[in-house]
C-alpha atoms as a PDB file:
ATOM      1  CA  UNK A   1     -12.491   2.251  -2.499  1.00  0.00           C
ATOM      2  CA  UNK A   2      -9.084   2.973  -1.941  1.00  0.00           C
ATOM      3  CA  UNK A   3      -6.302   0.538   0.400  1.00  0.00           C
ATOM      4  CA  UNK A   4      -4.878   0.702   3.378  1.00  0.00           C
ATOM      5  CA  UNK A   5      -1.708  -0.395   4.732  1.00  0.00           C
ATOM      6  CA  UNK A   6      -2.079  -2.513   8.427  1.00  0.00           C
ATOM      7  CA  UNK A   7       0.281  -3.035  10.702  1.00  0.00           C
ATOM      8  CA  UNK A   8       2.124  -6.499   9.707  1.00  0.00           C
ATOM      9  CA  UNK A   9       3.840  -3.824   6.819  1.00  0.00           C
ATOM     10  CA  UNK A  10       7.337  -4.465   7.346  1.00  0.00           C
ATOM     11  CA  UNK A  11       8.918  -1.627   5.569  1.00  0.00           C
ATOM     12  CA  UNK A  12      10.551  -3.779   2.116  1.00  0.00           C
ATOM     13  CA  UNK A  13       8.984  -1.470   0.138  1.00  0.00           C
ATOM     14  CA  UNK A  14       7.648  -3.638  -2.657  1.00  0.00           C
ATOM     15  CA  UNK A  15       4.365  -2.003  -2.814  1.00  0.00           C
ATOM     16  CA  UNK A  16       6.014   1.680  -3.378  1.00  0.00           C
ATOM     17  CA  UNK A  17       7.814   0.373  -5.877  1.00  0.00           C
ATOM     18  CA  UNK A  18       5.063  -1.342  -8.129  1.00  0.00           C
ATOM     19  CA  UNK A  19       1.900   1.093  -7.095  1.00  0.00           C
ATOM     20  CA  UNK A  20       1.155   2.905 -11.140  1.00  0.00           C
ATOM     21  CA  UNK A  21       0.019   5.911  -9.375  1.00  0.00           C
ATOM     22  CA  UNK A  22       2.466   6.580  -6.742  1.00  0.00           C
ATOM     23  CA  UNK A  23      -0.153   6.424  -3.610  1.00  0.00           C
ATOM     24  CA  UNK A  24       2.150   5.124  -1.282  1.00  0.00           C
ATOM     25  CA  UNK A  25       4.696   6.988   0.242  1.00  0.00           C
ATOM     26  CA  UNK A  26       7.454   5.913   3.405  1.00  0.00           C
ATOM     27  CA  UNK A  27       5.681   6.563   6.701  1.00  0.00           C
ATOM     28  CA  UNK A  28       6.655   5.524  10.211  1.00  0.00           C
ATOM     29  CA  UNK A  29       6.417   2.951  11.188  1.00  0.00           C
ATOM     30  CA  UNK A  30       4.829   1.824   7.944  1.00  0.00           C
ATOM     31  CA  UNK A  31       3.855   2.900   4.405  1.00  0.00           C
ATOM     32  CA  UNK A  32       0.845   5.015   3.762  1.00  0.00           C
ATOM     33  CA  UNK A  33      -1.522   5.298   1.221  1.00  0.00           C
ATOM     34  CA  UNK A  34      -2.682   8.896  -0.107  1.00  0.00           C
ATOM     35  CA  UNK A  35      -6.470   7.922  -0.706  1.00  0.00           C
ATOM     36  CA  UNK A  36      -6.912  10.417  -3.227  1.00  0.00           C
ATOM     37  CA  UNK A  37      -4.108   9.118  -5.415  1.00  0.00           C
ATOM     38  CA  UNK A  38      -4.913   5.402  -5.076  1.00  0.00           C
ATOM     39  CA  UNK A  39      -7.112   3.674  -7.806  1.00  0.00           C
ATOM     40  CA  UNK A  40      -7.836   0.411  -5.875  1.00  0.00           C
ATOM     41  CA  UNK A  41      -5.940  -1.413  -8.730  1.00  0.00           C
ATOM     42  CA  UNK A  42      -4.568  -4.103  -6.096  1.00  0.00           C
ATOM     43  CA  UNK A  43      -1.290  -4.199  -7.137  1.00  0.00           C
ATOM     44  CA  UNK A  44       0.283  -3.200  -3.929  1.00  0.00           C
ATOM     45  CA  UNK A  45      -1.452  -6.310  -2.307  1.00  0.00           C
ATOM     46  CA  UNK A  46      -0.217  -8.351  -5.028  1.00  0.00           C
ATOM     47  CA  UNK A  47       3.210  -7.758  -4.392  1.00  0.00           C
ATOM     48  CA  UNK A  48       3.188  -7.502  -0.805  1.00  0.00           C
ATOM     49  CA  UNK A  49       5.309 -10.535   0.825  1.00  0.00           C
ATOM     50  CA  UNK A  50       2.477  -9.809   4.286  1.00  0.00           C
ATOM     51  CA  UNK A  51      -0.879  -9.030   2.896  1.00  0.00           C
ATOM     52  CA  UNK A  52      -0.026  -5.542   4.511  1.00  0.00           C
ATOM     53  CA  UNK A  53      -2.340  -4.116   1.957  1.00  0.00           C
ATOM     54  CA  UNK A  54      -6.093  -4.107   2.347  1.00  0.00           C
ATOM     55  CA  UNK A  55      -8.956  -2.710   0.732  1.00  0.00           C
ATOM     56  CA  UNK A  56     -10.871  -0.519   3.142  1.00  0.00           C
ATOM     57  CA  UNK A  57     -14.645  -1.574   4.068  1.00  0.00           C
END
């Protein structure tokens, strides 16, 4: 099950910068996450000073 990014992202770009399999790319008004790329390793939400990054349900 791959993440999402909501809409408290506020554009720091922490979780681009950390994600091992490059999944998330700039997008506007937030970052994105290419589903088929991500590994739902959590990282991203680790890092993330928001909680922008979910898991999807």
């Amino acid at each position: 099950m791959a993440y999402f990014i909501n809409d408290d992202c506020v554009m720091c770009g922490a979780c681009k910068d950390e994600c091992p399999t490059g999944a998330i790319s700039e997008g506007d008004p937030k970052y994105t996450i290419d589903d088929s790329k991500c590994d739902d390793c959590g990282t991203c939400a680790e890092v993330c000073p928001v909680g922008a990054p979910q898991p999807k349900k």
